[in-house]
Protein backbone atom coordinates (compact mmCIF):
# COMPACT_ATOMS: atom_id res chain seq x y z
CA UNK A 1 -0.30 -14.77 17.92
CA UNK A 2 0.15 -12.78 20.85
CA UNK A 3 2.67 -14.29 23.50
CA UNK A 4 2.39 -14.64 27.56
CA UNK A 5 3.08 -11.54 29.62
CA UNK A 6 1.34 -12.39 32.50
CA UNK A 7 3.34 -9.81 34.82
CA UNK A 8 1.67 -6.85 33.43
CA UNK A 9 -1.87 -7.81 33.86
CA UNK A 10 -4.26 -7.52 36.46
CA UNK A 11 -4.48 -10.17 39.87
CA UNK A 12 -6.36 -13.17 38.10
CA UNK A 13 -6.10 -11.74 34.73
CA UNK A 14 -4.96 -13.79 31.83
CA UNK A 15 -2.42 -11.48 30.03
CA UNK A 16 -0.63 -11.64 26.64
CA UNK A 17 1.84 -9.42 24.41
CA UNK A 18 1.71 -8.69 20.99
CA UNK A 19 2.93 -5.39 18.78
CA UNK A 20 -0.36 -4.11 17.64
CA UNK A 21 -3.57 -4.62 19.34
CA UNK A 22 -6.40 -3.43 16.19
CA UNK A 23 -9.72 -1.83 17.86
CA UNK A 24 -12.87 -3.04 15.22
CA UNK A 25 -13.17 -5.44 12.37
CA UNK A 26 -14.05 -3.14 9.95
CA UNK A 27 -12.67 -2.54 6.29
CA UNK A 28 -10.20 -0.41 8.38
CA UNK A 29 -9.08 -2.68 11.09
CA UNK A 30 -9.30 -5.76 8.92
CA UNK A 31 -7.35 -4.20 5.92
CA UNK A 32 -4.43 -3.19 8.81
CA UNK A 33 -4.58 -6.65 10.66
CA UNK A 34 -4.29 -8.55 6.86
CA UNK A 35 -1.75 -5.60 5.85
CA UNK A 36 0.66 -6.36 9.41
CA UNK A 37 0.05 -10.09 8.66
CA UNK A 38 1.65 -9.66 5.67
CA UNK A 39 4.62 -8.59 6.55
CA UNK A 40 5.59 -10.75 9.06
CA UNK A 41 3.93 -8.81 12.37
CA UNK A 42 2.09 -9.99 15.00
CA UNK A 43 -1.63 -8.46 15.72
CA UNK A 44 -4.69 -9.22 17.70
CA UNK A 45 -8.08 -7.54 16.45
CA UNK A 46 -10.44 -7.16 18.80
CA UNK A 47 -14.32 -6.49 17.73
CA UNK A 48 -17.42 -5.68 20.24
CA UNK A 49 -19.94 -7.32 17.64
CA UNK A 50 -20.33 -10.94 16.33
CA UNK A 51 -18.74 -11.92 13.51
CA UNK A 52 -22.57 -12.70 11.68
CA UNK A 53 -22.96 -8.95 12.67
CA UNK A 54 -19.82 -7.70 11.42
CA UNK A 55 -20.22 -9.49 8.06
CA UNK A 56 -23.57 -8.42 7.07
CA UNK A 57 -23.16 -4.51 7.48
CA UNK A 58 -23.84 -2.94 4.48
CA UNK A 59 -22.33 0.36 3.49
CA UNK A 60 -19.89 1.59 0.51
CA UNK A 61 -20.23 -0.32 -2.89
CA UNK A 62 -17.17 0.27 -4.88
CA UNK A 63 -13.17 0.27 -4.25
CA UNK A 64 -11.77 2.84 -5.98
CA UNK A 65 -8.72 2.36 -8.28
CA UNK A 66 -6.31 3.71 -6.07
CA UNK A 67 -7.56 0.93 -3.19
CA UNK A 68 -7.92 -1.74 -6.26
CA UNK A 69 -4.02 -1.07 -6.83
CA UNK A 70 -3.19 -1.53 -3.15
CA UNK A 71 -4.09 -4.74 -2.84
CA UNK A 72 -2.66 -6.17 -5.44
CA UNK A 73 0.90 -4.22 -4.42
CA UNK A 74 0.17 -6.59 -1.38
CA UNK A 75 -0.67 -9.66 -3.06
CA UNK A 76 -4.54 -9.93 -1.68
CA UNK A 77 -6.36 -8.63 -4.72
CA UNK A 78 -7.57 -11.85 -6.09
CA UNK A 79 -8.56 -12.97 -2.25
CA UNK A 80 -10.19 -10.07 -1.23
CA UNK A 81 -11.85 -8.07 -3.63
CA UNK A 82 -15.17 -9.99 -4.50
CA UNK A 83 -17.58 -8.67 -7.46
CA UNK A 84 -17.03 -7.32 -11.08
CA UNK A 85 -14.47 -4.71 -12.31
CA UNK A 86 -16.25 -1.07 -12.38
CA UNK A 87 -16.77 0.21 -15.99
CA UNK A 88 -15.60 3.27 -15.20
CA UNK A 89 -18.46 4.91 -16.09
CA UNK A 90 -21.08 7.04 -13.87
CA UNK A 91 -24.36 8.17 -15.26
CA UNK A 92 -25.48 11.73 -14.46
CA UNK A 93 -29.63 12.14 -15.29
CA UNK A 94 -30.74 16.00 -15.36
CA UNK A 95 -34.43 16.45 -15.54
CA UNK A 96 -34.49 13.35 -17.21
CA UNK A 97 -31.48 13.78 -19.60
CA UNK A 98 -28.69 11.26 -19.42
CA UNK A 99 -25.30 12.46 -19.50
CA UNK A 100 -22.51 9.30 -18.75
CA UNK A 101 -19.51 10.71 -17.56
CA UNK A 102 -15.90 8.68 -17.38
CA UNK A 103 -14.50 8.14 -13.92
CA UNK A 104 -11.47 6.56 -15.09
CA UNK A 105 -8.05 8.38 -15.61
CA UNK A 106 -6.67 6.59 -18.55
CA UNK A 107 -3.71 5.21 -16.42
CA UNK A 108 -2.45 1.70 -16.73
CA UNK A 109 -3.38 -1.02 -13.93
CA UNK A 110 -6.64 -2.35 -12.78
CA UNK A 111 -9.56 -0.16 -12.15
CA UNK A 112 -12.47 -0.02 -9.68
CA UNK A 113 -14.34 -2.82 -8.71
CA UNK A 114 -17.84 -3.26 -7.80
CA UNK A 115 -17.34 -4.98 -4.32
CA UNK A 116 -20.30 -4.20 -1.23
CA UNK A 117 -18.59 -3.58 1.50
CA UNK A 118 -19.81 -6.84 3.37
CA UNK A 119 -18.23 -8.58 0.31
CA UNK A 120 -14.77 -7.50 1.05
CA UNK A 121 -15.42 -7.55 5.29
CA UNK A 122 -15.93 -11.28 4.52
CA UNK A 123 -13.03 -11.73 2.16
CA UNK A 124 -10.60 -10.11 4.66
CA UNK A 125 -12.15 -11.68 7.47
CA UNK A 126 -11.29 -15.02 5.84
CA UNK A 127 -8.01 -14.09 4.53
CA UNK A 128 -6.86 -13.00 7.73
CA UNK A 129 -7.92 -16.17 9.75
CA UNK A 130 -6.43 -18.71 7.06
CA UNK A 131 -3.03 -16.81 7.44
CA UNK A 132 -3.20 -17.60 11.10
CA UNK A 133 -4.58 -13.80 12.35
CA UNK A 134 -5.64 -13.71 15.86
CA UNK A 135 -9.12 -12.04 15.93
CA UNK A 136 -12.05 -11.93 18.90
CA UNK A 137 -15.63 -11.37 18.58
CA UNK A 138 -17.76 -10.26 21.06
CA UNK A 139 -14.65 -8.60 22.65
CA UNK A 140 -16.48 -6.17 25.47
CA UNK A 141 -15.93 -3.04 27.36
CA UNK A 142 -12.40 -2.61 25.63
CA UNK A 143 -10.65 -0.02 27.49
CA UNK A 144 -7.53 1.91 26.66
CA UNK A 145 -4.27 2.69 28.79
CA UNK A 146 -0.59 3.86 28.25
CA UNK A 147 -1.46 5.05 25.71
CA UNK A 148 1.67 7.71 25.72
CA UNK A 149 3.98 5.20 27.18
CA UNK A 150 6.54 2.90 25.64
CA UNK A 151 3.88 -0.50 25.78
CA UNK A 152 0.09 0.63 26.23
CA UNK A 153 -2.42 -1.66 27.78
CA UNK A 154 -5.90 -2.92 26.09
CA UNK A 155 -8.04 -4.38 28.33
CA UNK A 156 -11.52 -6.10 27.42
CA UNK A 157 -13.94 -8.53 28.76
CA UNK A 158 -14.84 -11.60 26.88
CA UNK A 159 -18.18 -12.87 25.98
CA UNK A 160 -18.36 -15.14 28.85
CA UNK A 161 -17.08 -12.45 31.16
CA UNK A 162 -13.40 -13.05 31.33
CA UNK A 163 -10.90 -10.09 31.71
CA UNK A 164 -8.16 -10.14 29.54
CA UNK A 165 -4.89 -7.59 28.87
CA UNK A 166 -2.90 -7.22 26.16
CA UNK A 167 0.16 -5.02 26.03
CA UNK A 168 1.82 -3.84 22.80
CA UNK A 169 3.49 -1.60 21.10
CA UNK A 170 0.70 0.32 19.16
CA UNK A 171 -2.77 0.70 18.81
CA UNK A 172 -5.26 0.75 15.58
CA UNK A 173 -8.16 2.68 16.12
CA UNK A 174 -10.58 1.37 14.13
CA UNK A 175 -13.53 1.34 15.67
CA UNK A 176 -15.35 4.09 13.64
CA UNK A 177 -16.90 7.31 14.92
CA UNK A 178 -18.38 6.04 18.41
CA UNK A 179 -16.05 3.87 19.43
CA UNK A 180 -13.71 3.82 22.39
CA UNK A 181 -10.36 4.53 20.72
CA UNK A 182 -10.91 8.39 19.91
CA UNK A 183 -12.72 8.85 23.26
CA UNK A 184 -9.59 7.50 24.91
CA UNK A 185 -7.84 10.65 24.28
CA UNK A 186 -7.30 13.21 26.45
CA UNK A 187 -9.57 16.21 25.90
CA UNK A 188 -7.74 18.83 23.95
CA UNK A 189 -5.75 16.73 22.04
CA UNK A 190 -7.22 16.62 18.91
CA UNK A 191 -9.19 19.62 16.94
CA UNK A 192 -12.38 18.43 15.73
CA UNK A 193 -13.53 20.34 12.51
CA UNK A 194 -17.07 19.91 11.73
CA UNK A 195 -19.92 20.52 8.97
CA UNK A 196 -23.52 19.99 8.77
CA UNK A 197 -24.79 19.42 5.21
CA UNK A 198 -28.40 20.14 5.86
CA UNK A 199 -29.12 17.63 4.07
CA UNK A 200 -30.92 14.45 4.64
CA UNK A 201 -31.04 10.65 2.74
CA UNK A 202 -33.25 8.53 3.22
CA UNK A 203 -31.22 5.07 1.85
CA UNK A 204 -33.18 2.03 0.94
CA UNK A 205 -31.60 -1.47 0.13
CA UNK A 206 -34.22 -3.49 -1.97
CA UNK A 207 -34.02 -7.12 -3.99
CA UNK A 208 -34.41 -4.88 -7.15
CA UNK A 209 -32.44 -5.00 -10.70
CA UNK A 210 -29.12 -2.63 -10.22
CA UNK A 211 -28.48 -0.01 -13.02
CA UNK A 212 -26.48 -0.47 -15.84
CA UNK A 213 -23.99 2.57 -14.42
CA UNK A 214 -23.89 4.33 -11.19
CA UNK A 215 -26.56 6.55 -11.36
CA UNK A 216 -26.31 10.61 -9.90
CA UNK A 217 -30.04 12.01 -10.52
CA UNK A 218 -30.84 16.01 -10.44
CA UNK A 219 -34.39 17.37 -10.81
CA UNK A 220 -36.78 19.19 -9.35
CA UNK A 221 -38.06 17.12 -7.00
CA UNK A 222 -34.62 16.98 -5.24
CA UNK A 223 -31.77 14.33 -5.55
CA UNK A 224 -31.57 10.83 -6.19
CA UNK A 225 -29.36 8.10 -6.76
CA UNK A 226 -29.31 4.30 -7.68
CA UNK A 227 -26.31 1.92 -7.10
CA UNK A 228 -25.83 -1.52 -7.79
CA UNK A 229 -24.86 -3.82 -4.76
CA UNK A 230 -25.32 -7.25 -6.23
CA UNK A 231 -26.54 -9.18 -9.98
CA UNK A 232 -29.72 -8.65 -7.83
CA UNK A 233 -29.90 -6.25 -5.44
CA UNK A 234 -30.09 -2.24 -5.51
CA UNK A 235 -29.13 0.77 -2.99
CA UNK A 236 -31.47 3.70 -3.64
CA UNK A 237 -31.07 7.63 -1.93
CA UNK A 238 -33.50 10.01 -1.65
CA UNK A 239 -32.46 13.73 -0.45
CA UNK A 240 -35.31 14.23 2.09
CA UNK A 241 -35.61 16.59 5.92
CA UNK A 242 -32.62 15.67 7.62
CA UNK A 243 -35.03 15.25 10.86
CA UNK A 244 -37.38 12.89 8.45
CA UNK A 245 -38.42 9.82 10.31
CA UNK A 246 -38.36 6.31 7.93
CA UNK A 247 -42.31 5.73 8.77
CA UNK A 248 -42.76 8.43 6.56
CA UNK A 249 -41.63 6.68 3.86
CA UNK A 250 -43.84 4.08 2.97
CA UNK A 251 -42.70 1.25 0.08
CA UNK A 252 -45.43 2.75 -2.50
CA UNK A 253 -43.92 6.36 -1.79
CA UNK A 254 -40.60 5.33 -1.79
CA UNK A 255 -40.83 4.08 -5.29
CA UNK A 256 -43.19 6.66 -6.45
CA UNK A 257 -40.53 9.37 -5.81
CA UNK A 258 -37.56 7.19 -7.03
CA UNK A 259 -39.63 6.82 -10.47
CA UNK A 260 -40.47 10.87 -10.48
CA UNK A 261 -36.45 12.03 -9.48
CA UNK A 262 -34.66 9.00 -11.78
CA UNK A 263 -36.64 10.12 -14.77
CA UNK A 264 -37.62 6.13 -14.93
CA UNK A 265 -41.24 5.59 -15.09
CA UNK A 266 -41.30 2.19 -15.35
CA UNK A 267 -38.37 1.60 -12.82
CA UNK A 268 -38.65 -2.11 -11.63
CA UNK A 269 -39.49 -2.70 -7.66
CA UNK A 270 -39.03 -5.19 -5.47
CA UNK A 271 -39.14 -6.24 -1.35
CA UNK A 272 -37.10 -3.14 0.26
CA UNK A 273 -34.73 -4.80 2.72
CA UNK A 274 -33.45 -1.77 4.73
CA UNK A 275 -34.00 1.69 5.49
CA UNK A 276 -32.50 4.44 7.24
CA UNK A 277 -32.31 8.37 7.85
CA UNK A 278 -29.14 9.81 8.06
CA UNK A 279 -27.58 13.63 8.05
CA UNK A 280 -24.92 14.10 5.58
CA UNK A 281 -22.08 15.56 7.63
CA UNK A 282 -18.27 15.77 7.45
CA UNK A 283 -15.75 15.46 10.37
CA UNK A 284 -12.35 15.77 10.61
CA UNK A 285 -9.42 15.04 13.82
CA UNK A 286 -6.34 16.46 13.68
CA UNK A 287 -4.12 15.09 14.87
CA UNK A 288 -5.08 11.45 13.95
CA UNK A 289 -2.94 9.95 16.41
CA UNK A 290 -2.30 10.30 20.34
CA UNK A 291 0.74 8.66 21.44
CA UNK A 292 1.03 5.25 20.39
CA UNK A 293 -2.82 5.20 19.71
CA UNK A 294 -3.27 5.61 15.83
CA UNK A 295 -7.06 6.61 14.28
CA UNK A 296 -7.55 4.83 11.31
CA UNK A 297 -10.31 5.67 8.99
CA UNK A 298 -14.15 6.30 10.54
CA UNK A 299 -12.51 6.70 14.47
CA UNK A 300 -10.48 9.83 12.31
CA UNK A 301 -12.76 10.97 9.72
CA UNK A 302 -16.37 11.03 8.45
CA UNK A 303 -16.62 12.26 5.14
CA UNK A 304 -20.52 12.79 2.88
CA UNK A 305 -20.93 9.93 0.99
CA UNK A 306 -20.74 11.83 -2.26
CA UNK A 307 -18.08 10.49 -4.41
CA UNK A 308 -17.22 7.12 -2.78
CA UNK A 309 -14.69 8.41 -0.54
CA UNK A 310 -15.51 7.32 2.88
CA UNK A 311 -14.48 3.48 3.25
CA UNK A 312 -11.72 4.30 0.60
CA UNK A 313 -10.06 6.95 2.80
CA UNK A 314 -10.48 3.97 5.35
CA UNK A 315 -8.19 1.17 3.39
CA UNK A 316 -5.83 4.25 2.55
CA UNK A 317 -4.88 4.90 5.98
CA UNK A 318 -4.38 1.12 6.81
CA UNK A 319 -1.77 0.94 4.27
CA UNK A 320 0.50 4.16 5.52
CA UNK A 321 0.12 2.91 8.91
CA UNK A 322 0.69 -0.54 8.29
CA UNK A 323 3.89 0.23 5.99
CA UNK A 324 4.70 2.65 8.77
CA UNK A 325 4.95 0.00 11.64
CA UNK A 326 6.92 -2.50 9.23
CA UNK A 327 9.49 -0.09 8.20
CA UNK A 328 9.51 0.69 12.61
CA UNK A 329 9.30 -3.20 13.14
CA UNK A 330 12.20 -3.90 10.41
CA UNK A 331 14.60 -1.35 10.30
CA UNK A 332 13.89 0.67 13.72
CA UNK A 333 12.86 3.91 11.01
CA UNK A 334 10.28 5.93 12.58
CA UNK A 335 9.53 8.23 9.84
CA UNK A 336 6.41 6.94 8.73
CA UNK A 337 5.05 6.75 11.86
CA UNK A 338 5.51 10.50 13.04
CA UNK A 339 4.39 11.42 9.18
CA UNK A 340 1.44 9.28 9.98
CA UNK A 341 -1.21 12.23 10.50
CA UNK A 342 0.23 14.41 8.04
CA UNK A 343 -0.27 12.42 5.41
CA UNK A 344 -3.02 10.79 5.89
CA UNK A 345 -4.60 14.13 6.51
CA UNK A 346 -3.35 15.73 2.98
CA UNK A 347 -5.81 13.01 1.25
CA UNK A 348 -8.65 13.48 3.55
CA UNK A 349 -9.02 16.84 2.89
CA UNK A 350 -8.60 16.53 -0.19
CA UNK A 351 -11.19 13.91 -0.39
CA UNK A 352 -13.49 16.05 1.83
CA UNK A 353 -13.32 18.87 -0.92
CA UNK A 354 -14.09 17.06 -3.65
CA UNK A 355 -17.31 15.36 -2.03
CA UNK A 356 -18.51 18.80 -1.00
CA UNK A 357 -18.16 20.14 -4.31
CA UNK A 358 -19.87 17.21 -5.24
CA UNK A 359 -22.19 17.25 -2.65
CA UNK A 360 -23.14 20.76 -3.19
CA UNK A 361 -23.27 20.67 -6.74
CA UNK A 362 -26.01 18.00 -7.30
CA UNK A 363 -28.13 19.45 -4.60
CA UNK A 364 -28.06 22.72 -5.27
CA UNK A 365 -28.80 21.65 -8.79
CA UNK A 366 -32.22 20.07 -7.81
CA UNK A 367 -34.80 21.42 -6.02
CA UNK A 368 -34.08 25.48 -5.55
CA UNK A 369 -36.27 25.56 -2.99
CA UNK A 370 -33.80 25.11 -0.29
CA UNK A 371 -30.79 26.79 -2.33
CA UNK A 372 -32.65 29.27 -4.24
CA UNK A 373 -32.28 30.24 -7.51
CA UNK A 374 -28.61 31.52 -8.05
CA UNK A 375 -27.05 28.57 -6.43
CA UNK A 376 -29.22 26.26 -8.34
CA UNK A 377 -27.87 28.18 -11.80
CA UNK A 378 -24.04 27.87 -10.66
CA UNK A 379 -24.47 23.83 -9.34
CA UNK A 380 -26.19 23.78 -13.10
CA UNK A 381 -23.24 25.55 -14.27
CA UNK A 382 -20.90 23.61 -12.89
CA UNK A 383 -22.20 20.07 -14.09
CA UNK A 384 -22.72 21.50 -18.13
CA UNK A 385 -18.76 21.98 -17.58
CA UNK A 386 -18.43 18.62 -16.44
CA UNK A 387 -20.68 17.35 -19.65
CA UNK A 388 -18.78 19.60 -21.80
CA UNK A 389 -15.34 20.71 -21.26
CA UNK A 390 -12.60 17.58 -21.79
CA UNK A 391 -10.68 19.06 -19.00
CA UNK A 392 -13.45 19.24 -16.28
CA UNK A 393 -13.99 15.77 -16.83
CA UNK A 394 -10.10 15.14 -16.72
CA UNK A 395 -10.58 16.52 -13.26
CA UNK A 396 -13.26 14.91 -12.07
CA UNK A 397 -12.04 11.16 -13.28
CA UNK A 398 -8.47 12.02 -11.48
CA UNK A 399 -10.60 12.44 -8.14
CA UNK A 400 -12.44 9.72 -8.46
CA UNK A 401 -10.11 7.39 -9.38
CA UNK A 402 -8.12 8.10 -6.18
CA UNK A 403 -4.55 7.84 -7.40
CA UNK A 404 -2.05 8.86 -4.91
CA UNK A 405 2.06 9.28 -5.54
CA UNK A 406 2.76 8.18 -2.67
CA UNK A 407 0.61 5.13 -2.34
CA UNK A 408 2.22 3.78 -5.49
CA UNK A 409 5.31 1.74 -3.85
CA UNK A 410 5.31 -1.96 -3.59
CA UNK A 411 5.66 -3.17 -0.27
């Protein structure tokens, strides 16, 4: 819990100390506030929205193997990873045609699981409070200072309009891609490197039956895809305008073009629950620190949701920057925290590559329309490789799973 240090606030201002104040309660901040708890360091997480909000966002859908294997280094596996091991395998459907495609490695050691990423906000959310973690809700008009000095300053109103400090000795920005932790640095001080897909989904959460596998769907009347996110609930995508609008999309057209692109006629329905345009776009900051301020995951990094790799870059940088602070914490060694960036930044783009090739390849495979004919025949190309050739598939499994060298110590 953080500790009095009334001195450094403002006139009237209740103040406190701690050694890292987490922006967001997120699968990022949460993963580094249950991470620093752990080992022994004190952390307050502060969080604009409720925690009803916070626990009921629904995004990403599996934790890859890599993530699996970091929590149980850390001992939180069995408390926070909620839903059943992934199979390991994903289904591809061409025009119809199923093709099931292994997205394990072979390696020893637990695999994915199939955990929504409410699921595990809840689990860590719970975890982290039962250990004794200090976290605030409804924390408002957070605001940044220091930030190059030896203590920075958070400052916050709460919910019933009291200001509060807290000084410390870093900052976790995890407050995703419009939140006030990246905007708190300086101008200039971080690169920005940017791509438009030109591509739109249209995602729809219904009470429907989830698919036996993963499902990646390819046909002429664009892309598809169907994920399981419960024993009775389904996330759809539908490539579509990236300036669509969701009106357009009525239920009976919604499943009408899921039935045509899955190559499932007789694909069960049920009462669609949410809906929502987005852009597929990828975004990186370099550095992803400033000063004592550290971005972690989202606040860094926005990566197309091809290939799973956006909320599992997320839990990756919480553990280099939690191990990071403990090895500053307990044996004054800064290393990890000046290799921070570096890094962190080495998987990302990694990561980024391998959901734009995926990205790429099963839209360019679809409707040729938009790519045009010799694109369409390389994408093609490039997934009768994957269907065929032992080492393609090698490949692909080794990116999915995730595994990292130097993610592979025990705390």
């Amino acid at each position: 819990m953080a500790e009095n240090a009334g001195e450094l606030a403002e006139p009237g201002e209740p103040a406190e100390s701690t050694t890292v104040v987490v922006i967001g309660a997120g699968p990022a901040g949460l993963t580094v506030a249950n991470l620093l708890r752990r080992s022994g360091i004190d952390c307050v997480v502060l969080e604009r929205r409720s925690r009803e909000y916070v626990t009921q966002r629904q995004r990403a859908g599996i934790v890859e193997t890599r993530a699996v294997r970091m929590f149980e280094a850390w001992g939180l596996a069995d408390r926070v990873l909620g839903g059943p091991p992934h199979d390991g395998i994903l289904e591809f459907r061409v025009d119809g045609e199923s093709h099931l495609v292994s997205d394990s490695d072979g390696s020893e050691g637990p695999g994915a699981r199939l955990c929504p990423q409410q699921v595990l906000v809840q689990n860590l959310t719970a975890t982290y409070l039962a250990d004794g973690g200090d976290l605030r809700f409804e924390a408002l008009d957070v605001s940044l200072h220091d930030l190059t000095g030896d203590r920075p300053t958070v400052r916050y109103r709460t919910a019933d309009g009291t200001r509060s400090t807290l000084t410390c000795d870093f900052v976790a920005g995890c407050d995703g891609d419009h939140g006030v932790s990246r905007t708190a640095v300086p101008e200039g001080a971080l690169t920005a490197h940017s791509l438009d897909h030109g591509i739109g989904w249209l995602t729809v959460l219904a009470d429907a039956p989830p698919p036996a596998h993963p499902l990646l769907a390819v046909s002429a009347h664009g892309f598809a895809a169907h994920f399981p996110r419960g024993p009775h609930s389904s996330r759809y995508y539908l490539q579509c305008p990236p300036d669509d609008r969701t009106d357009a999309w009525p239920d009976a057209r919604v499943w009408d073009a899921l039935r045509s692109r899955l190559g499932d006629p007789a694909l069960a329905s049920g009462p669609i629950t949410d809906r929502e345009i987005f852009r597929l776009r990828s975004l990186v900051h370099d550095p992803m620190q400033h000063g004592r301020l550290f971005l972690v995951g989202d606040a860094a990094h926005i990566v197309s949701p091809m290939g799973g790799k956006g909320m599992n870059l997320a839990l990756y940088d919480a553990d280099l920057f939690a191990r990071a602070v403990r090895d500053f914490v307990d044996d004054q060694d800064e290393t990890g925290l000046r290799a921070y960036s570096r890094r962190c930044l080495r998987r990302v783009w990694n990561d980024q590559e391998f959901s734009h090739w995926l990205t790429r390849t099963v839209h360019d495979a679809g409707d040729d329309t938009r790519s045009g004919p010799f694109l369409r025949n390389l994408a093609r190309a490039r997934l009768d490789r994957l269907f065929t050739s032992r080492a393609a598939a090698g490949a692909f499994a080794e990116l999915m799973t995730g595994l990292d060298p130097e993610s592979s110590r025990i705390p």
